[in-house]
C-alpha atoms as a PDB file:
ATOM      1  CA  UNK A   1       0.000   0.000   0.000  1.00  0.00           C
ATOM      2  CA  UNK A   2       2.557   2.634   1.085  1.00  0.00           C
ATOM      3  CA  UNK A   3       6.438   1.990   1.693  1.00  0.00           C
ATOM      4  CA  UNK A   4       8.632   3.490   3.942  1.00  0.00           C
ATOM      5  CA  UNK A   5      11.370   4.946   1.492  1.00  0.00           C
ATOM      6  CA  UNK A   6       8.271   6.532   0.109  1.00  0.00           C
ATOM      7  CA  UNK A   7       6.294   8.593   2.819  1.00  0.00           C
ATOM      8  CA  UNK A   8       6.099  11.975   2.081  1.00  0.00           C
ATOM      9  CA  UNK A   9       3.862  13.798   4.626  1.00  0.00           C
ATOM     10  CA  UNK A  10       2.620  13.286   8.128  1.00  0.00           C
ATOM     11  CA  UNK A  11      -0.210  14.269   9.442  1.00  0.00           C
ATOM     12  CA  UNK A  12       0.538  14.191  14.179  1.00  0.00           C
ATOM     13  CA  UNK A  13      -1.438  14.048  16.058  1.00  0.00           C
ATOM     14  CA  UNK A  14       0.835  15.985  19.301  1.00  0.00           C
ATOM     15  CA  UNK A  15      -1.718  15.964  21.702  1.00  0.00           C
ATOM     16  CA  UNK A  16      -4.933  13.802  23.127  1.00  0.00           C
ATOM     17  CA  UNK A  17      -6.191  16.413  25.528  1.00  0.00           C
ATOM     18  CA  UNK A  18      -8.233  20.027  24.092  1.00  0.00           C
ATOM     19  CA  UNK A  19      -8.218  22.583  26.285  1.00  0.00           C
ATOM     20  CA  UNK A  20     -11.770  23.633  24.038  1.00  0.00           C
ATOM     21  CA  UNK A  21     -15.224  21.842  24.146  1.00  0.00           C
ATOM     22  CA  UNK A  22     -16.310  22.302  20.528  1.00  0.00           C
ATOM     23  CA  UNK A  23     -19.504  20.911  20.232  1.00  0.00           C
ATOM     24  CA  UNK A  24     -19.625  19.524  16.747  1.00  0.00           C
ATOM     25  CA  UNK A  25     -15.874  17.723  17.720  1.00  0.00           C
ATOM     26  CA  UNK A  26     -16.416  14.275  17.659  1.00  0.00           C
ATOM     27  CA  UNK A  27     -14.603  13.903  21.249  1.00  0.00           C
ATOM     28  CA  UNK A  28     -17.432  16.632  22.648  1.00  0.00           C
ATOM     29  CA  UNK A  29     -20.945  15.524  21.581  1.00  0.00           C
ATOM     30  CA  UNK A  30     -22.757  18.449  21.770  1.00  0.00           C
ATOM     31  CA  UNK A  31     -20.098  20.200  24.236  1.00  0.00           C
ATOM     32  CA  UNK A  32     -20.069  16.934  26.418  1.00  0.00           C
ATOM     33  CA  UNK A  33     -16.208  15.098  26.705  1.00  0.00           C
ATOM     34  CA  UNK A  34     -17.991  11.149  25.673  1.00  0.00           C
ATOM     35  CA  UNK A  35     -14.469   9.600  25.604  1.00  0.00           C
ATOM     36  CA  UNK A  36     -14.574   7.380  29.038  1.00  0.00           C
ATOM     37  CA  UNK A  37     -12.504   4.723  27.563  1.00  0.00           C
ATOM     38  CA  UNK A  38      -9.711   7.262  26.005  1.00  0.00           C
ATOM     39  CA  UNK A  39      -5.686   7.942  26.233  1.00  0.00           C
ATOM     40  CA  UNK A  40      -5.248  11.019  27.642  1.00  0.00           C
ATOM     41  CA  UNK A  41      -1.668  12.199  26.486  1.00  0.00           C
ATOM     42  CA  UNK A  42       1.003  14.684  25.307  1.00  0.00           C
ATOM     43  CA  UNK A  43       4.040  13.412  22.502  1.00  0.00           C
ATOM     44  CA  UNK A  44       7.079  13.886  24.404  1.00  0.00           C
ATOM     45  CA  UNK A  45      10.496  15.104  22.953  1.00  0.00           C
ATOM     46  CA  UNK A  46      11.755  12.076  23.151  1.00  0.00           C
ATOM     47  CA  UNK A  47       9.220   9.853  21.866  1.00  0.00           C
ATOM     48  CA  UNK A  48       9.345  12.305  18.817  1.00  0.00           C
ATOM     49  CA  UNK A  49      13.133  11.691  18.140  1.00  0.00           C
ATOM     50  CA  UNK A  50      12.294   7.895  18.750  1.00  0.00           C
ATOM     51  CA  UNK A  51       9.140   7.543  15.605  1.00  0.00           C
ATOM     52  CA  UNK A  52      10.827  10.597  13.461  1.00  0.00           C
ATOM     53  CA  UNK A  53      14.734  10.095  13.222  1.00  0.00           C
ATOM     54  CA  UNK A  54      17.006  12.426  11.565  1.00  0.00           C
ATOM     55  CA  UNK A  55      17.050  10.405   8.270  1.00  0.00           C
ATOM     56  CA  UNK A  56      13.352   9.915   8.159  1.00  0.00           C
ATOM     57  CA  UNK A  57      12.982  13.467   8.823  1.00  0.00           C
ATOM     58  CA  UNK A  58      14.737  14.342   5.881  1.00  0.00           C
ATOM     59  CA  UNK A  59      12.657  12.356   3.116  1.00  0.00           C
ATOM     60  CA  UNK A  60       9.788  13.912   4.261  1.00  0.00           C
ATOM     61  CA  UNK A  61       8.167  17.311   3.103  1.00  0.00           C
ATOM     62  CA  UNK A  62       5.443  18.533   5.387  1.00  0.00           C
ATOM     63  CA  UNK A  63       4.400  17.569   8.585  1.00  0.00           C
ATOM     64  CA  UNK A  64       0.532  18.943   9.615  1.00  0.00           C
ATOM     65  CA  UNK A  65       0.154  18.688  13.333  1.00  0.00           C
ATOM     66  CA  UNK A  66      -3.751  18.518  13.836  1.00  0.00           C
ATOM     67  CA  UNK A  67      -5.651  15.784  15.644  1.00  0.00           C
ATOM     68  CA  UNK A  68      -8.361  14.076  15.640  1.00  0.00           C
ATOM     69  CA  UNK A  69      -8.872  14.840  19.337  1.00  0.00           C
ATOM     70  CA  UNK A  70      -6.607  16.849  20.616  1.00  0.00           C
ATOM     71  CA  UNK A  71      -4.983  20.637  20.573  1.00  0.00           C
ATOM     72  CA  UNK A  72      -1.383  21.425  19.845  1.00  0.00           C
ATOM     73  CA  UNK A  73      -1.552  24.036  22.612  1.00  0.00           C
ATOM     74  CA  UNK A  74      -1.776  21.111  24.814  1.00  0.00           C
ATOM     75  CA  UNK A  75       1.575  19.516  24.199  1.00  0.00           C
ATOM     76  CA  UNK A  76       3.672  20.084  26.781  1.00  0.00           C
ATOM     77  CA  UNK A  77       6.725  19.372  24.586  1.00  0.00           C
ATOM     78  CA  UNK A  78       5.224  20.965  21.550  1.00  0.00           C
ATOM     79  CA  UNK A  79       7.375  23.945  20.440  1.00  0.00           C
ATOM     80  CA  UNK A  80      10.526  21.230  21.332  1.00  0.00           C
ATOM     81  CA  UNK A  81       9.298  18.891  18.813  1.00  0.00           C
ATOM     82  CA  UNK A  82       8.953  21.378  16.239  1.00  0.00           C
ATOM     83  CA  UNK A  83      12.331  22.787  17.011  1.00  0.00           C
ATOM     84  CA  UNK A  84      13.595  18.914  16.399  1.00  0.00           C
ATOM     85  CA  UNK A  85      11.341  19.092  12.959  1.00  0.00           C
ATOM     86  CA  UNK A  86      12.658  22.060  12.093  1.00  0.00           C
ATOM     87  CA  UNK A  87      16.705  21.257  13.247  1.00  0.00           C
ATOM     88  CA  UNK A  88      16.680  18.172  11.336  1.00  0.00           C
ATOM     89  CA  UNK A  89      15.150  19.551   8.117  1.00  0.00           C
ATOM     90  CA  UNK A  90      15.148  23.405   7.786  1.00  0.00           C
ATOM     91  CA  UNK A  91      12.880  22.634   4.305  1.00  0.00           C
ATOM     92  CA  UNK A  92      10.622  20.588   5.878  1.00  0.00           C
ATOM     93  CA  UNK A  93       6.861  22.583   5.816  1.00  0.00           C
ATOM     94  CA  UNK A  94       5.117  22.585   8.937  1.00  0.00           C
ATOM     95  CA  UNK A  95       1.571  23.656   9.533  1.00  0.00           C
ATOM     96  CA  UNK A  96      -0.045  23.685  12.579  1.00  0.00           C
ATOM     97  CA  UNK A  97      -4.174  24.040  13.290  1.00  0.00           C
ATOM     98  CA  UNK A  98      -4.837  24.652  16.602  1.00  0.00           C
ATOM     99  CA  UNK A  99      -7.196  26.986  18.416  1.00  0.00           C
ATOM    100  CA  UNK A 100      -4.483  28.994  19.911  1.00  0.00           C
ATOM    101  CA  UNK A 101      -6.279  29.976  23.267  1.00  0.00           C
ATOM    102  CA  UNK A 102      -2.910  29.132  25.421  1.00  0.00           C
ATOM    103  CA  UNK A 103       1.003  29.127  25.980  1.00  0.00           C
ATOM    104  CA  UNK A 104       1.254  32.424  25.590  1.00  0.00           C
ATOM    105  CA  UNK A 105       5.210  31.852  25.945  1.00  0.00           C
ATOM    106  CA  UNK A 106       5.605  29.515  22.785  1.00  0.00           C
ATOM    107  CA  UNK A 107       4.369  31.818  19.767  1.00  0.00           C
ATOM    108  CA  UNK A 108       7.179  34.159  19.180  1.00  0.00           C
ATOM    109  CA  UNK A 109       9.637  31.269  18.996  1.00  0.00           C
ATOM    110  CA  UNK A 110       7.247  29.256  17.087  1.00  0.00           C
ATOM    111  CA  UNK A 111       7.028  32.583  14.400  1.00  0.00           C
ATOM    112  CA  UNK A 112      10.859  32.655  14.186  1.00  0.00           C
ATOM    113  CA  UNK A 113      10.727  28.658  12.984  1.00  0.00           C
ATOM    114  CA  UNK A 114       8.842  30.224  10.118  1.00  0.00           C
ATOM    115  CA  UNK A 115       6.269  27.491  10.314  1.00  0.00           C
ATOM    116  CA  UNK A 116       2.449  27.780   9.080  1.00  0.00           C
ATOM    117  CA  UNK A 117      -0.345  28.089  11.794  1.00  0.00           C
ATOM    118  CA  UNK A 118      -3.997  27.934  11.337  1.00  0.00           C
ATOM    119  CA  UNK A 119      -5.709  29.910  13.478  1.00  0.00           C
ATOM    120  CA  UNK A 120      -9.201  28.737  14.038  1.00  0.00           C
ATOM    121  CA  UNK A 121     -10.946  31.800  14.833  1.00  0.00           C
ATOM    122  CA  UNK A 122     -14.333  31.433  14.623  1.00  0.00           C
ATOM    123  CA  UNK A 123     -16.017  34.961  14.219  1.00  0.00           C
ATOM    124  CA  UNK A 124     -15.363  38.382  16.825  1.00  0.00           C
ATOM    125  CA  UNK A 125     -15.557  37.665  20.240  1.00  0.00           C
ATOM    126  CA  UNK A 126     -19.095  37.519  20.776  1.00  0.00           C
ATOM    127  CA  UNK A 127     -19.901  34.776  18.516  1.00  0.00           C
ATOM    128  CA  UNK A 128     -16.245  32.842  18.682  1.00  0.00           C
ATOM    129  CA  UNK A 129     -17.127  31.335  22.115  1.00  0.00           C
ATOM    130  CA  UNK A 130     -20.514  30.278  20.734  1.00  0.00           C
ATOM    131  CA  UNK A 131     -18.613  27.228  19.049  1.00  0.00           C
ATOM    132  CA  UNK A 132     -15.108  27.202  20.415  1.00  0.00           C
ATOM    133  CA  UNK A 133     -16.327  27.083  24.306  1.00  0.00           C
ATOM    134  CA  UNK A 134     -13.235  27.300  26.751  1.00  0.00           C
ATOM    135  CA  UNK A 135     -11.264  29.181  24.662  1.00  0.00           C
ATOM    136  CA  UNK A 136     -10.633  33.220  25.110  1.00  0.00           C
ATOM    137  CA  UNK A 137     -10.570  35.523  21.841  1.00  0.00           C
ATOM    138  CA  UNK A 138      -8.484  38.231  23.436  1.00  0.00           C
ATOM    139  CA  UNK A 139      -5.783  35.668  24.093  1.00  0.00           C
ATOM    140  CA  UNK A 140      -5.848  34.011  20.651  1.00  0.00           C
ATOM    141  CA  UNK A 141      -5.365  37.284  18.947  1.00  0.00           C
ATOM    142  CA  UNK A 142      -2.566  38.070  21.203  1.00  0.00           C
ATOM    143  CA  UNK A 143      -0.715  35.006  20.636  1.00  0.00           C
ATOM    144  CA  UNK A 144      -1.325  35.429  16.315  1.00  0.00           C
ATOM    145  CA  UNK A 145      -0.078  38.996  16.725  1.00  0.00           C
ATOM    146  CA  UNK A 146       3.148  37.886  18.650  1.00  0.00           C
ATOM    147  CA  UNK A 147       3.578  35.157  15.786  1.00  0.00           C
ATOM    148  CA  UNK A 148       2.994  37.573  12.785  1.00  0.00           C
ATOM    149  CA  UNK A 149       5.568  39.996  13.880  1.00  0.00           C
ATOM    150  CA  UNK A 150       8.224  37.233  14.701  1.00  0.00           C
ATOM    151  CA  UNK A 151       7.532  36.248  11.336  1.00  0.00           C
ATOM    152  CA  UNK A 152       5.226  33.104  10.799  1.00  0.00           C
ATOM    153  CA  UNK A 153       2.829  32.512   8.160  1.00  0.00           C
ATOM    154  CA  UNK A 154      -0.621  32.500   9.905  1.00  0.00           C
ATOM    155  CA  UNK A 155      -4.050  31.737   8.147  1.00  0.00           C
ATOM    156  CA  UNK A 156      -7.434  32.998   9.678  1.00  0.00           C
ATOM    157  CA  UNK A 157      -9.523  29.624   9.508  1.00  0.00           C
ATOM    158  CA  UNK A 158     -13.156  30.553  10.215  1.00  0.00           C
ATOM    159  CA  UNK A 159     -16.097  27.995  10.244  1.00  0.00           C
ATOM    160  CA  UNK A 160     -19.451  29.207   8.868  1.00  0.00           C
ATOM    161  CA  UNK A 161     -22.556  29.530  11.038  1.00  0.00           C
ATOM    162  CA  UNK A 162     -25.556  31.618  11.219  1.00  0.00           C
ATOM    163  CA  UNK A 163     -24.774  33.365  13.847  1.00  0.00           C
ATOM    164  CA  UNK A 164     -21.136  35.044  12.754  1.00  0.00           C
ATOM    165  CA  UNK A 165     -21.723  34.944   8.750  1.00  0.00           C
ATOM    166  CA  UNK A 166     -23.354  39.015   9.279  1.00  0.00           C
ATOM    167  CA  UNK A 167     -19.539  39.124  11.128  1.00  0.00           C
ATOM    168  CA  UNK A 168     -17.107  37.496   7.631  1.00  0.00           C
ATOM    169  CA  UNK A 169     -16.509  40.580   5.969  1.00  0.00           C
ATOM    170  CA  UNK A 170     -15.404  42.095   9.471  1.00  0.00           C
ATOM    171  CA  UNK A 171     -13.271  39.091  10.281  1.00  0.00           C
ATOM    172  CA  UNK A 172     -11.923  39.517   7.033  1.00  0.00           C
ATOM    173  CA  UNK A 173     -10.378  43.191   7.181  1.00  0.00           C
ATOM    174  CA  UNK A 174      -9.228  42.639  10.912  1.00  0.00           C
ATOM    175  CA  UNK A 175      -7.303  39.537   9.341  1.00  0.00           C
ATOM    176  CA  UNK A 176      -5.796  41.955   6.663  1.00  0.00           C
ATOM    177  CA  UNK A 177      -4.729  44.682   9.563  1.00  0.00           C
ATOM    178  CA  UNK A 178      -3.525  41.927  11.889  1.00  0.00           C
ATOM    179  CA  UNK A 179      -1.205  40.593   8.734  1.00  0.00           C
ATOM    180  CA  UNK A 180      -2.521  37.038   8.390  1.00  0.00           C
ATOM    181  CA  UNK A 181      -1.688  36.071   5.235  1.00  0.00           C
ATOM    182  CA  UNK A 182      -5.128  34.240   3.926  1.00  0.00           C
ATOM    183  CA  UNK A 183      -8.671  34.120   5.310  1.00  0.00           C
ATOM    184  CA  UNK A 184     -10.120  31.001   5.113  1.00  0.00           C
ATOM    185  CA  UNK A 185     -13.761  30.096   5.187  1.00  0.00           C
ATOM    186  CA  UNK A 186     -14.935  26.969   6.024  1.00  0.00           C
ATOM    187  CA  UNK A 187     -18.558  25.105   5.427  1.00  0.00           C
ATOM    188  CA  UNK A 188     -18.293  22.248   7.281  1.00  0.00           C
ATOM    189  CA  UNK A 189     -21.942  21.249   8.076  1.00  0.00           C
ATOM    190  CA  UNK A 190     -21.971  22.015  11.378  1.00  0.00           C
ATOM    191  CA  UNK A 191     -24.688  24.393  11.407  1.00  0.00           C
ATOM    192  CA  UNK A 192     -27.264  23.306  13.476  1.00  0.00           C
ATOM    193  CA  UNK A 193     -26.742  21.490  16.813  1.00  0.00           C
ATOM    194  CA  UNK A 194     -27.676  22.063  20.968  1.00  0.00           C
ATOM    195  CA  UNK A 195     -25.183  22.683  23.029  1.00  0.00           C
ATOM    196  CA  UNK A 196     -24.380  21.536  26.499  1.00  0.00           C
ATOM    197  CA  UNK A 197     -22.397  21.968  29.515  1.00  0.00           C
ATOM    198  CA  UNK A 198     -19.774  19.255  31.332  1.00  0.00           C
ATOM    199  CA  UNK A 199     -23.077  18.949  33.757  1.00  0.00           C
ATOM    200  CA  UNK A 200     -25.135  17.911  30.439  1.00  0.00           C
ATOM    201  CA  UNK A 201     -27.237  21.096  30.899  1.00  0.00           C
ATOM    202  CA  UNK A 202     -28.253  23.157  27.594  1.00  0.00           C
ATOM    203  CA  UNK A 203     -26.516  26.674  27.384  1.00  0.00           C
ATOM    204  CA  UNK A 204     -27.901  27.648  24.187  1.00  0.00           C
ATOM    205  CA  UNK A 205     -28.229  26.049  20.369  1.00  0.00           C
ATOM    206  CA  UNK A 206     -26.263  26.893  17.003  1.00  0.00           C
ATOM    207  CA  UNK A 207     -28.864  27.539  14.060  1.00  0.00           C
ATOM    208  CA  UNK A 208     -32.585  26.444  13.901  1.00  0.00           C
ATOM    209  CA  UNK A 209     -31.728  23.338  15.877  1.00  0.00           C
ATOM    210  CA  UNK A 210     -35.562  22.448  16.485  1.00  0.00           C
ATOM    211  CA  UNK A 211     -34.995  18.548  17.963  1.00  0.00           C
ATOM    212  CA  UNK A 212     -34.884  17.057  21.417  1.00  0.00           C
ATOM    213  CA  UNK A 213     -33.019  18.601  24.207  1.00  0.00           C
ATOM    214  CA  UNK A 214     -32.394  15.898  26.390  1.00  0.00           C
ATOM    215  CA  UNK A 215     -28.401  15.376  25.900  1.00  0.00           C
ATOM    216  CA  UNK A 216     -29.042  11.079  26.977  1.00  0.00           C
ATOM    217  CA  UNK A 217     -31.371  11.047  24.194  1.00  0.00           C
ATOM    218  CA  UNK A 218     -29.019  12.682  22.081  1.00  0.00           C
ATOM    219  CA  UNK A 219     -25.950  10.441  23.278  1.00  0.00           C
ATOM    220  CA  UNK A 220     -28.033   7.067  22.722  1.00  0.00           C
ATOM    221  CA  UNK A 221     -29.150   8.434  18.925  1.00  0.00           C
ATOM    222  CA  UNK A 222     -25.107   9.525  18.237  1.00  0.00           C
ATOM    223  CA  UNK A 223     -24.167   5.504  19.625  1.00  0.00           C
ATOM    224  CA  UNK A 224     -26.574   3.908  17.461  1.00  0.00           C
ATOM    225  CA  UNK A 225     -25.953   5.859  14.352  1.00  0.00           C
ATOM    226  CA  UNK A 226     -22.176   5.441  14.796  1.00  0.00           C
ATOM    227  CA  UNK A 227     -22.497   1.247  15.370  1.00  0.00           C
ATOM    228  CA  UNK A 228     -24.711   1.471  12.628  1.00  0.00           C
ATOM    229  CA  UNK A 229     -22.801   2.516   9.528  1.00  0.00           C
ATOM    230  CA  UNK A 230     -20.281  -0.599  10.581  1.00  0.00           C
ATOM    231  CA  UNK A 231     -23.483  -3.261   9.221  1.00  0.00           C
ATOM    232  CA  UNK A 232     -22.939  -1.984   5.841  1.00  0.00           C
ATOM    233  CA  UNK A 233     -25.800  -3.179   3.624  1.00  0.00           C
ATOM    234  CA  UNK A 234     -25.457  -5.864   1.401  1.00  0.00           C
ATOM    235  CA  UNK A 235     -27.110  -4.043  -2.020  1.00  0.00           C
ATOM    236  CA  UNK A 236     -24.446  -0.988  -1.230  1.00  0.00           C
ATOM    237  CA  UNK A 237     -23.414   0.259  -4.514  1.00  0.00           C
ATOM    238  CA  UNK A 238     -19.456  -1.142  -4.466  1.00  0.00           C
ATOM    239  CA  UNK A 239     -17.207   2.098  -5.045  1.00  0.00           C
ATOM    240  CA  UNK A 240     -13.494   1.841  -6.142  1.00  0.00           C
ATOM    241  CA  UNK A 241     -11.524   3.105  -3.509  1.00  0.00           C
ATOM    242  CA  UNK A 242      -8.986   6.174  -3.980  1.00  0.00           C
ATOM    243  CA  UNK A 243      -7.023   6.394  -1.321  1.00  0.00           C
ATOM    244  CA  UNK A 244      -5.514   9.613  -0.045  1.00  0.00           C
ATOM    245  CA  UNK A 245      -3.198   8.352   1.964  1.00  0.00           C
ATOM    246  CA  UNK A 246      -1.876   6.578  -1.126  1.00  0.00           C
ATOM    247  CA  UNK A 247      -1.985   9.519  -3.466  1.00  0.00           C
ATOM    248  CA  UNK A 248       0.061  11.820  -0.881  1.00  0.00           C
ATOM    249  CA  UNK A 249       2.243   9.323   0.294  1.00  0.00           C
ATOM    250  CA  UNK A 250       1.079  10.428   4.223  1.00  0.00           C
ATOM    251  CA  UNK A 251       0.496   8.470   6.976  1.00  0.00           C
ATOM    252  CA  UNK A 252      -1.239   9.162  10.451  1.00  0.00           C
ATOM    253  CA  UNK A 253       0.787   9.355  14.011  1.00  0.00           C
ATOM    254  CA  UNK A 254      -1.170   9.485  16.907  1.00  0.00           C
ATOM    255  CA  UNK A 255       0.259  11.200  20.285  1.00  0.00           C
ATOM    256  CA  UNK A 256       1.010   7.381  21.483  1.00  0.00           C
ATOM    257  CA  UNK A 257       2.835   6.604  18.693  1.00  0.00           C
ATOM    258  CA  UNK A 258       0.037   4.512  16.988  1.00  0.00           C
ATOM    259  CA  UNK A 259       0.069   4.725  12.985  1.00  0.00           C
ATOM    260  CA  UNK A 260      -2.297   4.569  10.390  1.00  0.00           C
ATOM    261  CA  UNK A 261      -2.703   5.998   6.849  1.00  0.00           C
ATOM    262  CA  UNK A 262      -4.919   8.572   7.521  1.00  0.00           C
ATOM    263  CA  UNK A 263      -6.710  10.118  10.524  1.00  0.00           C
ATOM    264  CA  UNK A 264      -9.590   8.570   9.665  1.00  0.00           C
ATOM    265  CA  UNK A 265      -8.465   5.324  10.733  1.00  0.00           C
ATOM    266  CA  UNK A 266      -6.266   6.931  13.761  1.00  0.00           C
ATOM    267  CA  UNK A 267      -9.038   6.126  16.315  1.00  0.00           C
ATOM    268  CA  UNK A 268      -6.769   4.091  18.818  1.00  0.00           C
ATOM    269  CA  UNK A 269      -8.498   0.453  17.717  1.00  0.00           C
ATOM    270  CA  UNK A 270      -6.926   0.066  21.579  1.00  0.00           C
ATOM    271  CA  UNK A 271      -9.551   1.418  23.222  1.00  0.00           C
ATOM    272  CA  UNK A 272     -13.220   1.068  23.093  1.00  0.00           C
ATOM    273  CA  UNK A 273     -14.364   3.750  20.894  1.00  0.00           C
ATOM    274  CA  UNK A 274     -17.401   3.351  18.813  1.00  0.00           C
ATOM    275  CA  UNK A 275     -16.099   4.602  15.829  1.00  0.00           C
ATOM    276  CA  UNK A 276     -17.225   2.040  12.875  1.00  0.00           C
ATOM    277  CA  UNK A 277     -13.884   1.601  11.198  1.00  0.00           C
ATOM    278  CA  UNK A 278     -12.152   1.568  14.425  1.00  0.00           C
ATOM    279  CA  UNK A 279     -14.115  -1.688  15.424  1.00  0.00           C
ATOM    280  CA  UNK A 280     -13.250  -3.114  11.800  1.00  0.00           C
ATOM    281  CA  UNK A 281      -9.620  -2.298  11.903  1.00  0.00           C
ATOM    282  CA  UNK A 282      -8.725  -3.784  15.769  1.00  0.00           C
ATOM    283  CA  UNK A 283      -8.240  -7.378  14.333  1.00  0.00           C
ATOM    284  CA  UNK A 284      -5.818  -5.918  11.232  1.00  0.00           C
ATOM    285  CA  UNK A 285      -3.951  -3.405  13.263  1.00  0.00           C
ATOM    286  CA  UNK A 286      -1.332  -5.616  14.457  1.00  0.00           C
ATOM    287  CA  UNK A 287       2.551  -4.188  15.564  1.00  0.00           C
ATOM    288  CA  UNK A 288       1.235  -0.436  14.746  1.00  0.00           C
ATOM    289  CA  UNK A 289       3.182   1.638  17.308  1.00  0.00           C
ATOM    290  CA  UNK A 290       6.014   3.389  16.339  1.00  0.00           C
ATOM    291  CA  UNK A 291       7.649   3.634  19.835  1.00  0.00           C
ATOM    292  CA  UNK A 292       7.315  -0.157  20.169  1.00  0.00           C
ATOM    293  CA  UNK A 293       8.584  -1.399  17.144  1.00  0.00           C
ATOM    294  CA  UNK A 294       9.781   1.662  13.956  1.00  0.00           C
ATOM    295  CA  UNK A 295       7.742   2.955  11.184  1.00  0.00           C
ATOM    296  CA  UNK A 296       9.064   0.546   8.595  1.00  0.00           C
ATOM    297  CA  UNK A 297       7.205  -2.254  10.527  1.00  0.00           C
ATOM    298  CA  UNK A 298       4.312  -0.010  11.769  1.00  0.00           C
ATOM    299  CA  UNK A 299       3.228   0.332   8.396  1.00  0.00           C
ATOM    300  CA  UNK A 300       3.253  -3.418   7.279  1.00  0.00           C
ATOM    301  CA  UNK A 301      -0.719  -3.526   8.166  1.00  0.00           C
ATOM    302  CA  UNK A 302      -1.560  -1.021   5.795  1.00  0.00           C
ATOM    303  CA  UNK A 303      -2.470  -3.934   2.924  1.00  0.00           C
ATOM    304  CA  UNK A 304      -4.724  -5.683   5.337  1.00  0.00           C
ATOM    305  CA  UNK A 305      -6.999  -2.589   4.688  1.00  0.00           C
ATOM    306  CA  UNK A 306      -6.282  -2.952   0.777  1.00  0.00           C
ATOM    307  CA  UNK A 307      -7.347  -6.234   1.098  1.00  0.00           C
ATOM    308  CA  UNK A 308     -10.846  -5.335   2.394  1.00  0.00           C
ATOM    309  CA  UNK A 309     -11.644  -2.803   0.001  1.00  0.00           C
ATOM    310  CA  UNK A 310     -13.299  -5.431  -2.983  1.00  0.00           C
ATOM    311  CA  UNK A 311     -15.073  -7.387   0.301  1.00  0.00           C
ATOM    312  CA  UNK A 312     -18.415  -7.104   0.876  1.00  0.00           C
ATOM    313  CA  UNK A 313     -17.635  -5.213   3.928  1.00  0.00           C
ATOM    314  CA  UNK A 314     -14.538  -2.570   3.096  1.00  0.00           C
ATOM    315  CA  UNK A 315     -13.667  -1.191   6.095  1.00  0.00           C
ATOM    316  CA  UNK A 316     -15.799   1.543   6.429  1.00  0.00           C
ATOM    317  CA  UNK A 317     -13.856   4.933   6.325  1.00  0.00           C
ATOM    318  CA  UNK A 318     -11.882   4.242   3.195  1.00  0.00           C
ATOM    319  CA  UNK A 319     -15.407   3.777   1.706  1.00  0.00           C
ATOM    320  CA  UNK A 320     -17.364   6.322   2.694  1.00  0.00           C
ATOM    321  CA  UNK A 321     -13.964   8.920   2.684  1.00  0.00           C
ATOM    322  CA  UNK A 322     -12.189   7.645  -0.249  1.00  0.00           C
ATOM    323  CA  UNK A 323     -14.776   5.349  -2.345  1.00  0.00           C
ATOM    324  CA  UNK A 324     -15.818   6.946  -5.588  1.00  0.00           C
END
């Protein structure tokens, strides 16, 4: 499927633990942390050194730190991995998304690195919080400002909702005066939903969420719909499978050292998570950790997942992501 010599790009995962409670994040059901049965985690310095050596490092042409649960502001060792990145290849592109709300002491050094940060900004202050709940505008600015002017690239990422769209052409010109260098606006279908508190009491809904308000409800629908798309139906139209992770030469590292091709199959098959192609993939996933064993022999599963994809049953991601 992929081989080591020729893995270009990484997407890391630095981090388990979010400082944020984004309700439409699939660790926060409706603002509510659902991960019980979950590795709560940073990357340390020297478990980076240990996956990524020098001469890997080398080969390789970006690295995106963003994952599937987790913040980069949460990495303890963070701006020293990056450091290591950026030490053993001074070409290598990094780009980090993140939602910036902390370590106020790390963004200057991470602007002289001259890496890429996405800022996920979601709005002014007043409707920000509305979505990214636990983090503080004021402080995310302050942090992109101190970045800009040390001289990293940073991108204004802003998700779409009723509530800030009357606010994009605002966000827009304040990106321009702050010196980001793109604005980015982002649809991602996340438009409607309740939202609750750690308690499980509503605070308030995004759009013209009109359905039940009982989060248990809500949390027993989410279960069943997740278990669900793992009985894929027999008359399923069969769709040939593209894979991305394939076409980019990439591969997924979660904070534990787990890896996968993509982060849509980096749900820690570990662990009791209810994600569909996470319950396909725990009897495939065998010698996977990088900090165990190296990537050369992490990667040897990979076609076990080829293998599925003319089955009746492909695992599921790679279908529903990747099938055409």
């Amino acid at each position: 499927m992929l081989s080591y010599d020729n893995i270009r790009q990484v997407h890391l995962e630095i981090s388990t633990r979010c400082n944020a409670a984004c309700p439409g994040c699939p660790r926060n059901l409706c603002g509510v942390d659902i991960l019980d049965d979950y590795p709560l985690l940073d990357m340390k310095l020297e478990q980076a050194q240990k996956i990524f050596p020098r001469d890997f490092l080398t080969q390789l042409d970006r690295i995106l730190i963003n994952g599937n649960y987790g913040d980069f502001v949460t990495a303890r060792d963070g701006l020293a991995i990056v450091e290591y990145f950026k030490t053993a290849n001074p070409n290598l592109e990094i780009i980090i998304s993140t939602n910036a709300s902390a370590m106020p002491q790390i963004w200057q050094r991470l602007g002289e690195l001259a890496v890429t940060v996405k800022f996920r900004i979601d709005g002014l202050a007043d409707t920000h919080k509305l979505y990214r709940q636990n983090t503080n505008w004021d402080a995310i600015i302050a942090n992109a400002n101190n970045f800009i002017k040390a001289g990293g690239t940073a991108i204004w990422a802003m998700i779409l909702f009723d509530h800030n769209r009357h606010q994009t052409g605002q966000c827009r010109q304040l990106s321009r005066e702050l010196g980001f260098s793109h604005f980015e606006l982002i649809d991602q279908g996340r438009s409607t939903m309740p939202v609750f508190d750690k308690d499980k009491q509503l605070t308030h809904t995004i759009g013209k969420y009109t359905d039940t308000r009982d989060f248990e409800v809500i949390h027993k629908l989410y279960v069943d719909h997740e278990y669900s798309k793992f009985q894929l139906k027999a008359d399923m139209p069969k769709r040939k499978i593209k894979c991305q992770a394939q076409e980019h030469n990439e591969i997924y590292v979660a904070a534990n050292g787990d890896i996968s091709p993509c982060c849509w199959l980096g749900f820690y098959p570990q662990h009791g998570l209810s994600h569909p192609s996470n319950i396909q993939i725990r009897s495939i996933a065998n010698k996977n950790n990088a900090l165990e064993y190296d990537i050369k022999t992490a990667i040897e599963w990979f076609g076990d997942i080829e293998k599925t994809w003319d089955k009746e049953r492909p695992v599921y991601a790679c279908y529903e992501t990747c099938g055409k």
